[in-house]
N, C-alpha and C. Protein backbone atom coordinates (compact mmCIF):
# COMPACT_ATOMS: atom_id res chain seq x y z
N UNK A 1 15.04 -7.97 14.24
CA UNK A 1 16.23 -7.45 13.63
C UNK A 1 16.15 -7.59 12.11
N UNK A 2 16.20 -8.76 11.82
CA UNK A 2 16.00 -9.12 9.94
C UNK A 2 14.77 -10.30 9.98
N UNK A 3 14.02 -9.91 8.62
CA UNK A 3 13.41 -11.27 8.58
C UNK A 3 12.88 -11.25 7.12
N UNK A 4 12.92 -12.45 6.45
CA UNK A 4 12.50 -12.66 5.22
C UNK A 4 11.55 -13.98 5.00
N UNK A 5 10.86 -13.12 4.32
CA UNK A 5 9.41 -14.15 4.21
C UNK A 5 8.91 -14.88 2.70
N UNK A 6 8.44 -15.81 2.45
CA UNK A 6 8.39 -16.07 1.12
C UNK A 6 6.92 -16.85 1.55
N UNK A 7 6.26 -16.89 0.27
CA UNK A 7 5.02 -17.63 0.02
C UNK A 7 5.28 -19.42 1.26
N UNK A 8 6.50 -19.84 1.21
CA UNK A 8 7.00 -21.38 1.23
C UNK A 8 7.66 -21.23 2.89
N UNK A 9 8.15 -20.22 2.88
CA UNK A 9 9.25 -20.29 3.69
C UNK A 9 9.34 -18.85 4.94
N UNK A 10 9.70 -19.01 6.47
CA UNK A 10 9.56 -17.13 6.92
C UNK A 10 10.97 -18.03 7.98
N UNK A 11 11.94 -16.63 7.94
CA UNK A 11 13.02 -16.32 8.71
C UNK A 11 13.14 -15.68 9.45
N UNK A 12 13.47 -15.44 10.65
CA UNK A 12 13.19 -14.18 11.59
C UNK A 12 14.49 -14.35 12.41
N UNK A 13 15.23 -13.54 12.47
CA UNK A 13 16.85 -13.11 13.31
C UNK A 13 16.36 -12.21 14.15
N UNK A 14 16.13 -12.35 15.84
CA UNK A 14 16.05 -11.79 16.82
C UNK A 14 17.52 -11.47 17.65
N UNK A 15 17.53 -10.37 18.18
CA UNK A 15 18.68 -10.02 18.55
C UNK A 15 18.93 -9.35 20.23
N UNK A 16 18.99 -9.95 21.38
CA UNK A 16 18.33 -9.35 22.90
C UNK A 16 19.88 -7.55 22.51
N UNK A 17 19.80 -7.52 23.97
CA UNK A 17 20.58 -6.29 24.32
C UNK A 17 22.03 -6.57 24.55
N UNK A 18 21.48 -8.01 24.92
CA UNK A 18 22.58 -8.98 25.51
C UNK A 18 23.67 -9.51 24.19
N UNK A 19 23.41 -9.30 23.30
CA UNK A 19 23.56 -9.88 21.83
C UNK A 19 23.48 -11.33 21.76
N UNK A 20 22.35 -12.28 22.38
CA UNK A 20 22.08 -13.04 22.54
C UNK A 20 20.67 -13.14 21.22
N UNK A 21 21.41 -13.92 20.00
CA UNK A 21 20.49 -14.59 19.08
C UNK A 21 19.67 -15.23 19.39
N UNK A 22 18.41 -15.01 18.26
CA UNK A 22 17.61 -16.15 17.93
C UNK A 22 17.06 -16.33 16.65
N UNK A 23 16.38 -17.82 16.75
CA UNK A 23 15.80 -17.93 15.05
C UNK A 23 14.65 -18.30 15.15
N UNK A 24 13.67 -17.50 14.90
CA UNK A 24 12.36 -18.10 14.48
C UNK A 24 12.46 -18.80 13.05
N UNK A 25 11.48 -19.80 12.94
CA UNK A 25 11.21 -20.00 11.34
C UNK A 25 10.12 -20.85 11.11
N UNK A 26 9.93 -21.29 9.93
CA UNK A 26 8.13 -21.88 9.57
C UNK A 26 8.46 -22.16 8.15
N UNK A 27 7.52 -22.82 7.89
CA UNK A 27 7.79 -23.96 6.48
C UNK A 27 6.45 -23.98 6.66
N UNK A 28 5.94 -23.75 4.83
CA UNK A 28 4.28 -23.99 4.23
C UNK A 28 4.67 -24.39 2.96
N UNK A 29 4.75 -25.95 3.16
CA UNK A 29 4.85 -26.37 1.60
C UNK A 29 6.30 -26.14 1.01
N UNK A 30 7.23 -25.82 1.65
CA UNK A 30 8.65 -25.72 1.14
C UNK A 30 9.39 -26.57 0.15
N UNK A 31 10.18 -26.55 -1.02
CA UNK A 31 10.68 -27.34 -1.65
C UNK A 31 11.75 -27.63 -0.86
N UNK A 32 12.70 -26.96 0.24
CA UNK A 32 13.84 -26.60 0.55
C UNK A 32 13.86 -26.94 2.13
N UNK A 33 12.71 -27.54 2.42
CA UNK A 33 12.39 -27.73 4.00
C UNK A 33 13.38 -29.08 4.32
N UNK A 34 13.49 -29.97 4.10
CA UNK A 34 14.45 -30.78 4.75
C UNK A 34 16.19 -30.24 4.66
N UNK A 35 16.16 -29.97 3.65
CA UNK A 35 17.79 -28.99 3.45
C UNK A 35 17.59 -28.15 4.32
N UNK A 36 16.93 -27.46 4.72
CA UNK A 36 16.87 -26.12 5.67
C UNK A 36 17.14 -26.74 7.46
N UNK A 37 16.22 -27.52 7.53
CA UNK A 37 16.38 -28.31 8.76
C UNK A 37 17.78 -29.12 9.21
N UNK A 38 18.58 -29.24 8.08
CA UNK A 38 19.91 -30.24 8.34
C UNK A 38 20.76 -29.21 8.46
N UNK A 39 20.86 -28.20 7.97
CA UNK A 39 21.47 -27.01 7.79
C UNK A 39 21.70 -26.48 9.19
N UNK A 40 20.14 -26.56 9.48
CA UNK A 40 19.99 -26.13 11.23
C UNK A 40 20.56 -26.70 12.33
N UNK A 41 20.99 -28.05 12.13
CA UNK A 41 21.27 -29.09 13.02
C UNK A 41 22.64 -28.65 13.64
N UNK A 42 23.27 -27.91 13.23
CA UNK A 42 24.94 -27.62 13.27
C UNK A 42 24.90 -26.37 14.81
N UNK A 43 25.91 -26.43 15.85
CA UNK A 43 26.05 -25.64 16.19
C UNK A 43 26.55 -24.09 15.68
N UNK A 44 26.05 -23.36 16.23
CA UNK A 44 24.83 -23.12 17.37
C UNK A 44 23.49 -22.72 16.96
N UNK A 45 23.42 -22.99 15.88
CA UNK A 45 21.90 -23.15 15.06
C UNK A 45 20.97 -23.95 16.07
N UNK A 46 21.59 -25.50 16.62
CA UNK A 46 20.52 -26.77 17.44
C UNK A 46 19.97 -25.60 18.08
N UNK A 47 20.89 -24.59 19.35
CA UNK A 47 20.32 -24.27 20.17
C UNK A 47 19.61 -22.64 19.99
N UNK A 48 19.78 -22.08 19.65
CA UNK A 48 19.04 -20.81 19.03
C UNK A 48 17.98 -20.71 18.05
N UNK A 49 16.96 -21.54 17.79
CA UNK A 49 16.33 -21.89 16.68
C UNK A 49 15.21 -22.65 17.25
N UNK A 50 13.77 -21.74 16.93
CA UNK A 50 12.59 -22.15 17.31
C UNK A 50 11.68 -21.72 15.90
N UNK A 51 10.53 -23.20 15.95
CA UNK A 51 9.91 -23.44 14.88
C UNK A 51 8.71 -22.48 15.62
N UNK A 52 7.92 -21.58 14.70
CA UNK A 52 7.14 -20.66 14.69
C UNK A 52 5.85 -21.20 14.12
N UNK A 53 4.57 -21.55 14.85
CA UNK A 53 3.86 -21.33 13.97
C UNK A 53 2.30 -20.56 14.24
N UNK A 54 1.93 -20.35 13.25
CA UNK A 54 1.18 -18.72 13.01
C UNK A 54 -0.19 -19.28 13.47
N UNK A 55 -0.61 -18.79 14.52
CA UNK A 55 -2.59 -19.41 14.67
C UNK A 55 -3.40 -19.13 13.60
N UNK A 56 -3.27 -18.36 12.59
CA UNK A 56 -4.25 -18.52 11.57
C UNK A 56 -3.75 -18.60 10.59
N UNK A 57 -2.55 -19.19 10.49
CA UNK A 57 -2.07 -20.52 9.58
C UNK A 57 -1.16 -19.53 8.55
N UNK A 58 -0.69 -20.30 7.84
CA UNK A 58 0.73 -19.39 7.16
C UNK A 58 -0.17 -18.90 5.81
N UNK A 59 -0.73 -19.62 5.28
CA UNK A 59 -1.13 -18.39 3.89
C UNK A 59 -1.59 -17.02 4.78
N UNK A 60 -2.46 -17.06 5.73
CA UNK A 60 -3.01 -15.70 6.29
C UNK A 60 -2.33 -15.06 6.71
N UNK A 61 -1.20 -15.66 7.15
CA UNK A 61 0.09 -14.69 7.72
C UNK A 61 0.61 -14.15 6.36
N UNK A 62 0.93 -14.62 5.43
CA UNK A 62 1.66 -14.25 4.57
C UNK A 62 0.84 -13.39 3.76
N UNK A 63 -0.33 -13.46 3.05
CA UNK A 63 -1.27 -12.63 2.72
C UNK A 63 -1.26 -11.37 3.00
N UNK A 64 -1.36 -11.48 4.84
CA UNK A 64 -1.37 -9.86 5.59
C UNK A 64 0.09 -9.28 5.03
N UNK A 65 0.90 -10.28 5.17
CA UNK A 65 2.40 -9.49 5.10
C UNK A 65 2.45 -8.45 3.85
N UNK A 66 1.69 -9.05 2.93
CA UNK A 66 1.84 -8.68 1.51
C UNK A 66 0.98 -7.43 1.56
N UNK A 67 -0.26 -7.30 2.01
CA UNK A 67 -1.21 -6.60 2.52
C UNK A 67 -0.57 -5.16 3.10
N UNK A 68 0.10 -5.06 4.01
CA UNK A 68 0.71 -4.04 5.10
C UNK A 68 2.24 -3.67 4.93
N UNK A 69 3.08 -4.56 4.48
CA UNK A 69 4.63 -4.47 3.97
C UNK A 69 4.29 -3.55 3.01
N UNK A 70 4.80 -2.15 3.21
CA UNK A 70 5.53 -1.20 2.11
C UNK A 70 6.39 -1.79 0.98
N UNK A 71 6.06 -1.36 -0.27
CA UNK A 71 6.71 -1.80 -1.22
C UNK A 71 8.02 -1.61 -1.35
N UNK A 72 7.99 -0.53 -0.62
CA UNK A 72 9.75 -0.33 -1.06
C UNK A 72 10.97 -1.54 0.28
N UNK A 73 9.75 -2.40 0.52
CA UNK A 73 10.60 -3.21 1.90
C UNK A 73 10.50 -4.50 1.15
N UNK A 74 10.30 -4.77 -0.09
CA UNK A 74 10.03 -6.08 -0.81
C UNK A 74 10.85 -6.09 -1.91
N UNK A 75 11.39 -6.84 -2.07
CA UNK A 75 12.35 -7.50 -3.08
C UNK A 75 11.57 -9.00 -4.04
N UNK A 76 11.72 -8.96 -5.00
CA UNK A 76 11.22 -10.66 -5.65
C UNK A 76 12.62 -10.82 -6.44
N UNK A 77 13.02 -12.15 -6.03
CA UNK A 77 14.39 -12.37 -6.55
C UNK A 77 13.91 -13.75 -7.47
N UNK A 78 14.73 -13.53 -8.69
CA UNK A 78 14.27 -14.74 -9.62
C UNK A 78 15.32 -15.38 -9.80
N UNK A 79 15.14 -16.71 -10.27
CA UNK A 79 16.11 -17.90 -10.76
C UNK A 79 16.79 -17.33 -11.44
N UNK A 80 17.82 -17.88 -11.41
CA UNK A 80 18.71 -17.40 -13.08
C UNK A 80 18.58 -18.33 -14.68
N UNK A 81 18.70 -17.54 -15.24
CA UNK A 81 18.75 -18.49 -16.54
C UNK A 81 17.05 -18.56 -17.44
């Protein structure tokens, strides 16, 4: 359904027919990985929410992404200030 990926960090919102959610996700080196995980802890995050991880490891996943993702499907959002 949605998913957003970063060098650090990948999100994935699955959605059945049933409208029965889910969450993939994965952490490579995250600054934001323990905040992200406590965040998760809250219903109904505990139960809809599975850690993903990639057999040939997250830079190669992310690489390809960059590789095959159409540009016009990429956004780079910067800090402010």
């Amino acid at each position: 359904m949605h998913s957003f990926v970063t060098s650090t960090f990948y999100w994935r919102l699955d959605c059945e027919l049933a409208y029965n959610y889910r969450v993939y996700f994965a952490f490579h080196n995250c600054p934001y990985e323990d905040t992200v995980r406590q965040m998760m802890q809250g219903y109904p995050l505990d139960r809809t929410t599975q850690e993903h991880h990639f057999p040939q490891g997250y830079e190669a996943f992310y690489k390809r992404v960059l590789e095959v993702q159409d540009a016009i499907h990429m956004t780079t959002l910067k800090a402010p200030g």
